[in-house]
C-alpha atoms as a PDB file:
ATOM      1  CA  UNK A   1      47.155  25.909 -27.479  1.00  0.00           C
ATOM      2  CA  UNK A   2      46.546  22.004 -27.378  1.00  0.00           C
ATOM      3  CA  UNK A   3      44.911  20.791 -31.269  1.00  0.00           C
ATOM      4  CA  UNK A   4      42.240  18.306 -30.758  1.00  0.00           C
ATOM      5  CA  UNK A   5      44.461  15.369 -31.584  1.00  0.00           C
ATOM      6  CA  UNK A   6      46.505  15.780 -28.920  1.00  0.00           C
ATOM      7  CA  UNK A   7      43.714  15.860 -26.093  1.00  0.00           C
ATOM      8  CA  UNK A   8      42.273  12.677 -27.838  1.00  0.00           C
ATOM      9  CA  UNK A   9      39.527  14.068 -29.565  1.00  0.00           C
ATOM     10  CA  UNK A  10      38.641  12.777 -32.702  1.00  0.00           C
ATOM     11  CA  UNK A  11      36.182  15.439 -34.465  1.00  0.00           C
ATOM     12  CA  UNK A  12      35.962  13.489 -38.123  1.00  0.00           C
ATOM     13  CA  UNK A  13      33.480  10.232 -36.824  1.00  0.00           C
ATOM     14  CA  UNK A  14      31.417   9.420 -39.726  1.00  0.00           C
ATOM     15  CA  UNK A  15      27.531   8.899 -39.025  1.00  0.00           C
ATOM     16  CA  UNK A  16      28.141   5.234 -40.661  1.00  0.00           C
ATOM     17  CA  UNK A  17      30.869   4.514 -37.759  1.00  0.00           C
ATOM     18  CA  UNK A  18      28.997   5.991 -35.036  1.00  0.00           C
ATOM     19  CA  UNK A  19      25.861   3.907 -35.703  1.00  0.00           C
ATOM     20  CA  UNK A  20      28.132   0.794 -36.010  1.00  0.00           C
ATOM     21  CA  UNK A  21      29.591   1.873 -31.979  1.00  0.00           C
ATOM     22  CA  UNK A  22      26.373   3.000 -30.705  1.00  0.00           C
ATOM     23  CA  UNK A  23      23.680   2.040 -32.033  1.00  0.00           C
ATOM     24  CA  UNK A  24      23.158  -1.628 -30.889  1.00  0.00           C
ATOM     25  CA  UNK A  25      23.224  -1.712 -27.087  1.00  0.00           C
ATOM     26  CA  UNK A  26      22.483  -4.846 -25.208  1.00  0.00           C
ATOM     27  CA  UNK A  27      19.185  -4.958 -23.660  1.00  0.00           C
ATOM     28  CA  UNK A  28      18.091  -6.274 -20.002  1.00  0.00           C
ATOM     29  CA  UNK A  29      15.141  -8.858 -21.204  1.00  0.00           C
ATOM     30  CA  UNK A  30      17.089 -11.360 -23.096  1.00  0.00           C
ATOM     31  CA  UNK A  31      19.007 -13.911 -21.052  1.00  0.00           C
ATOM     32  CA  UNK A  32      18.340 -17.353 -19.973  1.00  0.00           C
ATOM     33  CA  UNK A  33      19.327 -19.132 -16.061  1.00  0.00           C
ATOM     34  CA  UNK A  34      20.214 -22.493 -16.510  1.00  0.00           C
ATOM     35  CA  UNK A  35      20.097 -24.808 -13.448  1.00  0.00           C
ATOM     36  CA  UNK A  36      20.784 -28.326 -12.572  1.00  0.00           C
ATOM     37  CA  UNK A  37      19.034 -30.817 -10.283  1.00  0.00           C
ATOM     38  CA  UNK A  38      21.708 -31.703  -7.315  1.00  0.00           C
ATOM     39  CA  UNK A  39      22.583 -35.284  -8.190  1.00  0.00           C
ATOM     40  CA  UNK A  40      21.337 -36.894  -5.201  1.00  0.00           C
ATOM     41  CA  UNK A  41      17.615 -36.083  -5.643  1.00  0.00           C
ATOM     42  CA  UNK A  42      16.029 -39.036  -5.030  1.00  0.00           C
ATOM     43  CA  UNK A  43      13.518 -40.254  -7.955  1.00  0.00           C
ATOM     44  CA  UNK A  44      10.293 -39.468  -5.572  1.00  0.00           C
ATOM     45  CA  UNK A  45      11.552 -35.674  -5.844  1.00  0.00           C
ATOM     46  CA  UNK A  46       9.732 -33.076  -8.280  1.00  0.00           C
ATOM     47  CA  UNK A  47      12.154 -33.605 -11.047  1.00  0.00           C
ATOM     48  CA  UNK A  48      13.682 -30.391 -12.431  1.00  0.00           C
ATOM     49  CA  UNK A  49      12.181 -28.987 -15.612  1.00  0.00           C
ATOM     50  CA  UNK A  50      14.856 -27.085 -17.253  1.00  0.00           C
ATOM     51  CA  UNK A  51      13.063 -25.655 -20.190  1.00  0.00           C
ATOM     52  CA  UNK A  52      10.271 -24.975 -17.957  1.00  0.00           C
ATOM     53  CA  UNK A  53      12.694 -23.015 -15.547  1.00  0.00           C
ATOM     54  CA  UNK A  54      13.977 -21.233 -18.080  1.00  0.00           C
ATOM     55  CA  UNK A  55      10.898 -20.184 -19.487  1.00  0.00           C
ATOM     56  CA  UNK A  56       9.476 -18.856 -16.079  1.00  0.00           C
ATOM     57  CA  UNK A  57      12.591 -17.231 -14.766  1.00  0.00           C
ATOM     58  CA  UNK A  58      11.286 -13.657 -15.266  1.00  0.00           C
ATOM     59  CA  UNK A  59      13.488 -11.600 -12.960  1.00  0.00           C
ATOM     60  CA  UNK A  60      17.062 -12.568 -12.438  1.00  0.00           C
ATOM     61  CA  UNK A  61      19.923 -10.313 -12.085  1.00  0.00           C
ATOM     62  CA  UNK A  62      23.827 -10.252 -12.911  1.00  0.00           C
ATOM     63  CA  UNK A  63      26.112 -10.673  -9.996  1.00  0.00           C
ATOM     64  CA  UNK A  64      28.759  -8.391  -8.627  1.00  0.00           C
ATOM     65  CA  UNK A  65      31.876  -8.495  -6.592  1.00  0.00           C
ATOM     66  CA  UNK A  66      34.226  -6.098  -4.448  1.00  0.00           C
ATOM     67  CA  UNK A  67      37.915  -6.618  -3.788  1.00  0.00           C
ATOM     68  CA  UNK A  68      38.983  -6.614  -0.062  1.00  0.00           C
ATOM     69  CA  UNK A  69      41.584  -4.386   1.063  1.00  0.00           C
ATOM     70  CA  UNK A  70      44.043  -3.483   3.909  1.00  0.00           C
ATOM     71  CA  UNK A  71      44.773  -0.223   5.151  1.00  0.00           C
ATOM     72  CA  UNK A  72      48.332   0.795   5.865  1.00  0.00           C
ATOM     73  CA  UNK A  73      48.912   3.889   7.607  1.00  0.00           C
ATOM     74  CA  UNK A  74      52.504   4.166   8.842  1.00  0.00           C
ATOM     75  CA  UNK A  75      54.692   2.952   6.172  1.00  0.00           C
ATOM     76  CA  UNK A  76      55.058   6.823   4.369  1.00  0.00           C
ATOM     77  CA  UNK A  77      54.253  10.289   6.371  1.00  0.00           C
ATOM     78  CA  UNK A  78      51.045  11.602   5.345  1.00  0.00           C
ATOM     79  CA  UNK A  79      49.826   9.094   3.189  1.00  0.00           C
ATOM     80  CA  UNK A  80      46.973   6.088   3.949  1.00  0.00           C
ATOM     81  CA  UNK A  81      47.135   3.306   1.729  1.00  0.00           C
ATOM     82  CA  UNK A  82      44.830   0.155   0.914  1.00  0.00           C
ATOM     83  CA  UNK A  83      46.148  -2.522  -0.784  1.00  0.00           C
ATOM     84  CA  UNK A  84      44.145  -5.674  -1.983  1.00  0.00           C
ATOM     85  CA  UNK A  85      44.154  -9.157  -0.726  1.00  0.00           C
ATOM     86  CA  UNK A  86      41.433 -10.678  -2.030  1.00  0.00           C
ATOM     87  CA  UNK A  87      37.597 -10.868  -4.002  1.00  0.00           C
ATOM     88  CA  UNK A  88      34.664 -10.377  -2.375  1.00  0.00           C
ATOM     89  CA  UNK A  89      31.736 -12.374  -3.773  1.00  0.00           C
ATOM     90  CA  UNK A  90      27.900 -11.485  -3.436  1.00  0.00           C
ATOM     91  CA  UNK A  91      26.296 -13.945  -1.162  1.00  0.00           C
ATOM     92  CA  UNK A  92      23.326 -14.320  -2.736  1.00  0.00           C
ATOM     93  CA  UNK A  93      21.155 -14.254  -5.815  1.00  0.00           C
ATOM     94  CA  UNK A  94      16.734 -13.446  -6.218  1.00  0.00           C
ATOM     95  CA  UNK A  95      15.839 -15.118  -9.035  1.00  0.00           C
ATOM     96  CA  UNK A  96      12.120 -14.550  -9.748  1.00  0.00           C
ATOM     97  CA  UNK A  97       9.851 -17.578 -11.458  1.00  0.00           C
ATOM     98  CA  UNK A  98       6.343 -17.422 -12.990  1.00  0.00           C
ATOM     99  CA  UNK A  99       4.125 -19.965 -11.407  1.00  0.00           C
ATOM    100  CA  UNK A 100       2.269 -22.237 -13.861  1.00  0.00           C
ATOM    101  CA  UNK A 101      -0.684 -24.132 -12.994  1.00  0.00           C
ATOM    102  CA  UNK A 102      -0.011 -26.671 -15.575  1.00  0.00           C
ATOM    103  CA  UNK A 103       3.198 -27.832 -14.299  1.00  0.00           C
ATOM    104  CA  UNK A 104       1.157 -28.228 -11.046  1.00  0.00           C
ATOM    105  CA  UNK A 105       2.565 -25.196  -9.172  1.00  0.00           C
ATOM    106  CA  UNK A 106       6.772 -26.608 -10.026  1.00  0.00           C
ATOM    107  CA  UNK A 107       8.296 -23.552  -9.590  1.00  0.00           C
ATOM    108  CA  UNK A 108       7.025 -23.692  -5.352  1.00  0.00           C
ATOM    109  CA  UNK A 109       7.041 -27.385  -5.323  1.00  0.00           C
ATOM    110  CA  UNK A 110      10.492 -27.729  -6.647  1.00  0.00           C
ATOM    111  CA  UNK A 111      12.186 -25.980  -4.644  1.00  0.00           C
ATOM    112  CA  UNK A 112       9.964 -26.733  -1.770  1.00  0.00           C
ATOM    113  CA  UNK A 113      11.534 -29.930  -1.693  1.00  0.00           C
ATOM    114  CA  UNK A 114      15.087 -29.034  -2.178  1.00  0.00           C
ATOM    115  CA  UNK A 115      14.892 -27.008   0.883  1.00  0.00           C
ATOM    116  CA  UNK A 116      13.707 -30.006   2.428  1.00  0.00           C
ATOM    117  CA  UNK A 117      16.406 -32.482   1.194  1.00  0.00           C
ATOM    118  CA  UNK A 118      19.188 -30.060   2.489  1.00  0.00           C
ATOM    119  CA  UNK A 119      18.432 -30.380   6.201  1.00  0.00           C
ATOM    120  CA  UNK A 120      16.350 -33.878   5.886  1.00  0.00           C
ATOM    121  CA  UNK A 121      13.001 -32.966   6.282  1.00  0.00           C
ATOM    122  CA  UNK A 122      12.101 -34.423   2.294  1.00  0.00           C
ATOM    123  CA  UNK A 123      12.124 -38.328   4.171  1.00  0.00           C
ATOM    124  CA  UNK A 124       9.376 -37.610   6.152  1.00  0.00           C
ATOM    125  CA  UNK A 125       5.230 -37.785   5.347  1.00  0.00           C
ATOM    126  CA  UNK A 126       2.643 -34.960   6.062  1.00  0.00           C
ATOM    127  CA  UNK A 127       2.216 -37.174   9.713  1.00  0.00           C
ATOM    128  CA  UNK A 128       5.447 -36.503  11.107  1.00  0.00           C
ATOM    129  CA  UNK A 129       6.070 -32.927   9.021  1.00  0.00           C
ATOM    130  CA  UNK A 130       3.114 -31.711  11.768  1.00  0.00           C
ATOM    131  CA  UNK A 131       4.713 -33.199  15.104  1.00  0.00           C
ATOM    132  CA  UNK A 132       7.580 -32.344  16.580  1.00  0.00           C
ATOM    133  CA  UNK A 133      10.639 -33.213  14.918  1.00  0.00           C
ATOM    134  CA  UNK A 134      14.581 -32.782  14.704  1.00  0.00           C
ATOM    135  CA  UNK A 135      16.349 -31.609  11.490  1.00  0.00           C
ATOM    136  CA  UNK A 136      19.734 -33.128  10.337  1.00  0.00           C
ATOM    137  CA  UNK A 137      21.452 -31.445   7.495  1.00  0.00           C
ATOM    138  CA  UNK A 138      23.167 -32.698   5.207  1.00  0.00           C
ATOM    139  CA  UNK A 139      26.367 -32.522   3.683  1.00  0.00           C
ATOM    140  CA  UNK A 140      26.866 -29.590   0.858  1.00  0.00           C
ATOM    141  CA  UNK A 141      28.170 -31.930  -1.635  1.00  0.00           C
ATOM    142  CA  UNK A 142      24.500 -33.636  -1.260  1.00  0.00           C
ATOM    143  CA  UNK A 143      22.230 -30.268  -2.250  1.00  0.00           C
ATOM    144  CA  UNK A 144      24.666 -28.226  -4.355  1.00  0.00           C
ATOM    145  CA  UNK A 145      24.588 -27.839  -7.853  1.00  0.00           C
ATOM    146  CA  UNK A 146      26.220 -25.305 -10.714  1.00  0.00           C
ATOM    147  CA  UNK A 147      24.154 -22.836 -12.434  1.00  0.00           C
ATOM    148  CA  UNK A 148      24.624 -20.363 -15.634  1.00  0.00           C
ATOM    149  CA  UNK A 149      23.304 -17.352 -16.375  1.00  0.00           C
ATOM    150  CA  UNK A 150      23.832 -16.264 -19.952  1.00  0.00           C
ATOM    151  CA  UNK A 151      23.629 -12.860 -21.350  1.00  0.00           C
ATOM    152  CA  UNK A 152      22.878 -13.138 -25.029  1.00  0.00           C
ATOM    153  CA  UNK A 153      20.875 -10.769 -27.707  1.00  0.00           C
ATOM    154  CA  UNK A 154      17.496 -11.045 -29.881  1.00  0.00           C
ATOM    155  CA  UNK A 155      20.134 -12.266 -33.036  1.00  0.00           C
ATOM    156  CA  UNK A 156      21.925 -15.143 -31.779  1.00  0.00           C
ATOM    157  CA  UNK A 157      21.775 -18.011 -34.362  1.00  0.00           C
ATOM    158  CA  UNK A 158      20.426 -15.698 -37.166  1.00  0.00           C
ATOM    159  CA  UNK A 159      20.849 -15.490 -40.947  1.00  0.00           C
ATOM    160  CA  UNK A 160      24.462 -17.403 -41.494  1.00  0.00           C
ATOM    161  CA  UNK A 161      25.945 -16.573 -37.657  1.00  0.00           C
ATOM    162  CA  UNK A 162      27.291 -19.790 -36.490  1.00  0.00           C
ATOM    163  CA  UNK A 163      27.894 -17.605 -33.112  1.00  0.00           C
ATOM    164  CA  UNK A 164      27.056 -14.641 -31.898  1.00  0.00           C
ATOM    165  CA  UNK A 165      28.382 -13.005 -28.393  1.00  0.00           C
ATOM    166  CA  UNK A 166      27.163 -14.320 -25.359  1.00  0.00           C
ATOM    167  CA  UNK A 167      28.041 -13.569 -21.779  1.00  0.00           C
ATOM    168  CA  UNK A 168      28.081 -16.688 -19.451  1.00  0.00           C
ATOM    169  CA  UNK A 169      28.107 -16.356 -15.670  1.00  0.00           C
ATOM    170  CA  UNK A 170      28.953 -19.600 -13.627  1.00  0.00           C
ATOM    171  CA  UNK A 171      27.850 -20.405 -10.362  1.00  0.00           C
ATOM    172  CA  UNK A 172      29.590 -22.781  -8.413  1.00  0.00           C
ATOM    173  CA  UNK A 173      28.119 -24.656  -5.263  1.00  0.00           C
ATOM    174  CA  UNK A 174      24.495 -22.337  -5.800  1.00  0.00           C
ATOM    175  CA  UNK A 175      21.472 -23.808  -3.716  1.00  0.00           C
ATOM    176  CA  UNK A 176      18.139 -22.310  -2.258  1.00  0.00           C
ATOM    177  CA  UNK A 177      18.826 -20.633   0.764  1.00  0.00           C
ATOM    178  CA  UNK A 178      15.292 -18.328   1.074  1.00  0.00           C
ATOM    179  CA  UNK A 179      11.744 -18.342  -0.277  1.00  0.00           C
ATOM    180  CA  UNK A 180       9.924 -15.369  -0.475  1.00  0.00           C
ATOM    181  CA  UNK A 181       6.483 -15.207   1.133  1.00  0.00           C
ATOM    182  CA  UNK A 182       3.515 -15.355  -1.846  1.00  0.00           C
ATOM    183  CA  UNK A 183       0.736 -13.170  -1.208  1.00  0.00           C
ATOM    184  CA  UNK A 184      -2.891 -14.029  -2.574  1.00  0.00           C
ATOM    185  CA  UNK A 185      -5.275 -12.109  -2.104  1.00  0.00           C
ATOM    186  CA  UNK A 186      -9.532 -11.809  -3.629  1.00  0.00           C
ATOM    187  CA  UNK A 187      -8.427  -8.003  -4.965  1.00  0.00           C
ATOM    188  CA  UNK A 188      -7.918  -8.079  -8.297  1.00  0.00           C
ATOM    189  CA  UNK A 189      -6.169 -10.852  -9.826  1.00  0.00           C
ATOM    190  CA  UNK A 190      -2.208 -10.943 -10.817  1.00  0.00           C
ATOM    191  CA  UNK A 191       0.397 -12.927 -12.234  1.00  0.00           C
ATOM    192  CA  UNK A 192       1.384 -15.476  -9.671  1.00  0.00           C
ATOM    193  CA  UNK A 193       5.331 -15.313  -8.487  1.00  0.00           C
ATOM    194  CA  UNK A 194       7.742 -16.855  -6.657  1.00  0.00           C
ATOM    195  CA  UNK A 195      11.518 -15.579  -5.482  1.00  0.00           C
ATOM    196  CA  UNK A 196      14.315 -17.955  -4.381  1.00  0.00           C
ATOM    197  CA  UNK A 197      17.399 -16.870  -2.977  1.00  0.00           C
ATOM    198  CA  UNK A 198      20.237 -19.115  -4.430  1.00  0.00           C
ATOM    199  CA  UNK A 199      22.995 -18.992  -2.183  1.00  0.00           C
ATOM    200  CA  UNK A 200      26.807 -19.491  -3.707  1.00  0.00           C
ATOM    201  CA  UNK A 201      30.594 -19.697  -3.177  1.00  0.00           C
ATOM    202  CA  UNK A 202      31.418 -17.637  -5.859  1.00  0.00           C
ATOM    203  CA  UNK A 203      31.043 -16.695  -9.619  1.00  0.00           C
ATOM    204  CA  UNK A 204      33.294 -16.441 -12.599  1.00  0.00           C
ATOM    205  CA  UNK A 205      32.659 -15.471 -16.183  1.00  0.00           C
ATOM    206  CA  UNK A 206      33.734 -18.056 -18.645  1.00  0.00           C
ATOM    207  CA  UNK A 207      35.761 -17.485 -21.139  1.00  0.00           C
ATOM    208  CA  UNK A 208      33.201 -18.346 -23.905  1.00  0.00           C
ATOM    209  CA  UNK A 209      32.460 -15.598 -26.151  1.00  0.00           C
ATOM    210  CA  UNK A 210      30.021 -17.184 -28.400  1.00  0.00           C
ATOM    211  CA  UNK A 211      27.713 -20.564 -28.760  1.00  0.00           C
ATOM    212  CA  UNK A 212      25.391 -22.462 -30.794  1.00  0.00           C
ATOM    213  CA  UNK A 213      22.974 -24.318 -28.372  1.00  0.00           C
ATOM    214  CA  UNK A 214      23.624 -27.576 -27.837  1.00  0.00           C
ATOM    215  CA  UNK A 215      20.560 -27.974 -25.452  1.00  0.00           C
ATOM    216  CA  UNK A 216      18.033 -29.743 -28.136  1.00  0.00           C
ATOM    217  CA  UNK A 217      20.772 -31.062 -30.473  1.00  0.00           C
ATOM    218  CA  UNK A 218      23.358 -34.114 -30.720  1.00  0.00           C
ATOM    219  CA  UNK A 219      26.704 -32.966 -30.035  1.00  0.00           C
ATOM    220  CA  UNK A 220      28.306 -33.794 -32.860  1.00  0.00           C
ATOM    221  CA  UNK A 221      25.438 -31.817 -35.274  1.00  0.00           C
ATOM    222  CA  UNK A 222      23.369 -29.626 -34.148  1.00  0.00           C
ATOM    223  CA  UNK A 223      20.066 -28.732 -35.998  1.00  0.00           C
ATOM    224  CA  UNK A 224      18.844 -26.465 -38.103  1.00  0.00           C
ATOM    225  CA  UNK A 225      15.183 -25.902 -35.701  1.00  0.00           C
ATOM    226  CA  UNK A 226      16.883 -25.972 -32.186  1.00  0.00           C
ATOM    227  CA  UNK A 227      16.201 -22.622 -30.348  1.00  0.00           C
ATOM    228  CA  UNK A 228      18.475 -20.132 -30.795  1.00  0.00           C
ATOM    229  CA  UNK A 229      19.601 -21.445 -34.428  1.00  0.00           C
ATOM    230  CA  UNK A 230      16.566 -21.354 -36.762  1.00  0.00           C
ATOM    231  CA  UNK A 231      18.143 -20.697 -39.427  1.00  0.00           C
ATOM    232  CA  UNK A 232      21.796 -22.855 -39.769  1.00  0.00           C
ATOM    233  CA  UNK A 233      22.659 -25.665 -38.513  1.00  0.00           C
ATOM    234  CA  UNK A 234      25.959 -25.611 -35.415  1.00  0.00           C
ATOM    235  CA  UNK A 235      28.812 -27.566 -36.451  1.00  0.00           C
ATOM    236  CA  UNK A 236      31.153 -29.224 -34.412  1.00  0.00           C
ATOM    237  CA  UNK A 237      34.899 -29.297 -34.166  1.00  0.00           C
ATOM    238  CA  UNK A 238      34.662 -25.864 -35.885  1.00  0.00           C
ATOM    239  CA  UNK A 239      34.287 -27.457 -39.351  1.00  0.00           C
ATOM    240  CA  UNK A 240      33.333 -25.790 -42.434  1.00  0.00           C
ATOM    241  CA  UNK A 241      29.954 -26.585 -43.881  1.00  0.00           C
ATOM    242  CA  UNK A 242      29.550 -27.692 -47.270  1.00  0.00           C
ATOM    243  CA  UNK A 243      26.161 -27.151 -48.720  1.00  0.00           C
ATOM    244  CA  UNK A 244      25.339 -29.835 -51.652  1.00  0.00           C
ATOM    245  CA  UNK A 245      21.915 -28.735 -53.211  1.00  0.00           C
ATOM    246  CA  UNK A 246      20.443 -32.255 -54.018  1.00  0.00           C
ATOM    247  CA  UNK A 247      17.455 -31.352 -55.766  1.00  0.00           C
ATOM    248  CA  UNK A 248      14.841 -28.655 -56.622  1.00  0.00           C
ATOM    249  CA  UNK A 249      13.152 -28.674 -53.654  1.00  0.00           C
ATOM    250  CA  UNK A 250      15.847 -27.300 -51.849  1.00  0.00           C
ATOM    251  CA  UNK A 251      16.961 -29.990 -48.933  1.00  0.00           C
ATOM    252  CA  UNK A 252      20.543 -30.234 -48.743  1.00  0.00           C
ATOM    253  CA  UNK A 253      23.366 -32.318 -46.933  1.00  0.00           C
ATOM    254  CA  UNK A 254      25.622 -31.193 -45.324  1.00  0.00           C
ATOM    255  CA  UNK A 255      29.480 -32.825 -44.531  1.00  0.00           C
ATOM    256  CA  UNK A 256      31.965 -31.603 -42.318  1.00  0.00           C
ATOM    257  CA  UNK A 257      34.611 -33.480 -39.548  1.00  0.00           C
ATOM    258  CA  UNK A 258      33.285 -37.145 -39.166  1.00  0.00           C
ATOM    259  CA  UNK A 259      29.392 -36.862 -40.140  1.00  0.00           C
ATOM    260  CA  UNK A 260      27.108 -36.123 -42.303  1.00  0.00           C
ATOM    261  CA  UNK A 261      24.230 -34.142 -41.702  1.00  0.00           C
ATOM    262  CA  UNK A 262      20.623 -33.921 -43.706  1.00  0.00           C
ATOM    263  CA  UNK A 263      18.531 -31.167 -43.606  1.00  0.00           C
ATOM    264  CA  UNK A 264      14.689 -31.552 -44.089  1.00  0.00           C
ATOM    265  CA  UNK A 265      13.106 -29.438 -47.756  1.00  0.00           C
ATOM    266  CA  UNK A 266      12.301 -26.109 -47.238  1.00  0.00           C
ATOM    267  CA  UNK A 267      10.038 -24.550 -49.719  1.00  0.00           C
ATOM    268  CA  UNK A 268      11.790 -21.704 -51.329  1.00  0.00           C
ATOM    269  CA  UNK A 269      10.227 -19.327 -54.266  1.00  0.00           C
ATOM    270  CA  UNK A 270      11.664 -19.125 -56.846  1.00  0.00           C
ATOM    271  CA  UNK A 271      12.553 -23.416 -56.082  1.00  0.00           C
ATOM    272  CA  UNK A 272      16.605 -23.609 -56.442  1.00  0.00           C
ATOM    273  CA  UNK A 273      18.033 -25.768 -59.142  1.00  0.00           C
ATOM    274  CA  UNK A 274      20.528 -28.479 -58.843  1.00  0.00           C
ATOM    275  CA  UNK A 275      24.574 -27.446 -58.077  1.00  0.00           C
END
C-alpha cells in the first residue's frame, strides 16, 4: 500500500503555513486602466484626463488568448493530432466608465471624438456633420495608442514596502472600435455609464513584478504622498535609503544614488529625538 508521501500528500501543514498560502487571495475591485491620448490629437480635441479615466473606469476585464492548432490525421494509424502554430489574441476589450457631470460628460465626449478623428469626421462643424458627407480614414499609426491594465492589491506602497506585486497587462495598437448605446430614461434614477470597445493587436504581460508609482512623482525621487505610497518614499536606481532624523519634530532627509531627498515633519507622539 502507497504511504502518503509517495502520492504527494503532505498531512503535517501547520495552521500558521496554511494561512500564509491561503489566506490572502487577490480580489477583482482593485486595478487601475491606464490609457494614452493618440499623439496626433489635435489641441481643439477633448484632451485626455488620465486620473479622471482611471477613476471612472468601473468595469474592465483581464484579457485572454487561445493557441491555434493544426490537425494531422495520417501521419500514425489511429491517432489525430493537433499541433500549435500560433496565439490567438482576443479582439476586443468593454471597458466600462462612470459619467461625471463635472468633467462635462468626458468619458462620451472623449471618445466621441476619437471615433471621429479615426475616419475624419472630427474636421468638420455641426453644419456639415448633418448633410451628406464622405468619410476618409485614416492611417492606424494616426488613432492608435498603448494602454495598461494593472492588477495590484489594497497594500501596495504600505508600511516600509518599496514594492509590492503587481500584474501589468500591455496593449499594443488599442483604439475605440464600439460605443455602447446609453439608455435614459424618467424611471427611477441610476448611475450614468458608458462602454467602449477598445480594439487591439495583441497583449503581453510585462515582466514587471512590482512598482512604486511614478505617476505624481519626479523620476529620480518619488514622494512620500503620491498614491499608492503614503507611507515611504520610491527610490530610484534601487538605492538604499538612509534616514537622518534632523530634529524632534521628526522630518528627515533622505540620500541615496545622485540626490537628496527632504521629507516634510510629521507629527509623531511620543516626538523622536535626534540620531
Amino acid at each position: 500500500m502507497s504511504s502518503s508521501a509517495s502520492l504527494g500528500i503532505n498531512a503535517g501543514v501547520s495552521m500558521n503555513k496554511l494561512k500564509s498560502r491561503i489566506l490572502n487571495p487577490a480580489q477583482t475591485s482593485i486595478y487601475s486602466v491606464l490609457l494614452n491620448q493618440p499623439p496626433l490629437f489635435p489641441a481643439s480635441a477633448p484632451q485626455v484626463d488620465k486620473e479622471l479615466l482611471e477613476l471612472t473606469c468601473v468595469e474592465a476585464s483581464l484579457p485572454g488568448s487561445s493557441i491555434a492548432t493544426v490537425e494531422t490525421a495520417r501521419d500514425f494509424h489511429g491517432i489525430v493530432e493537433r499541433h500549435a502554430y500560433s496565439r490567438l489574441y482576443d479582439e476586443t476589450i468593454d471597458l466600462t466608465f462612470l459619467v461625471t457631470y463635472d468633467s462635462n460628460y468626458l468619458q462620451i465626449r472623449f471618445f466621441d471624438y476619437w471615433m471621429k478623428f479615426i475616419v475624419g469626421e472630427n474636421e468638420l462643424n455641426d453644419r456639415d456633420l448633418s448633410q451628406p458627407m464622405i468619410q476618409r480614414a485614416r492611417f492606424i499609426d494616426d488613432y492608435k495608442t498603448s494602454m495598461t491594465i494593472v492588477k495590484f492589491e489594497k497594500d501596495m506602497g504600505s508600511k516600509f514596502n518599496l514594492a509590492n506585486d503587481i500584474l501589468e497587462y500591455h496593449f499594443v495598437d488599442a483604439y475605440p472600435k464600439a460605443m455602447n448605446t446609453v439608455p435614459v430614461t424618467y424611471d427611477a434614477s441610476q448611475l450614468l455609464k458608458v462602454t467602449v470597445s477598445m480594439n487591439y493587436t495583441r497583449f503581453f504581460i510585462t515582466n514587471t513584478k512590482s512598482k512604486l508609482d511614478p505617476t505624481y512623482s519626479p523620476s529620480w525621487a518619488k514622494s512620500a504622498f503620491s498614491p499608492g505610497n503614503p507611507d515611504v518614499p520610491a527610490f530610484a536606481f534601487g538605492d538604499t535609503p538612509n534616514l537622518n532624523i534632523v530634529n524632534s519634530d521628526a522630518s528627515f532627509n533622505v540620500t541615496g544614488g545622485n540626490f537628496n531627498y527632504s521629507v516634510p515633519p510629521f507629527n509623531f507622539t511620543p516626538p523622536l529625538t535626534n540620531n
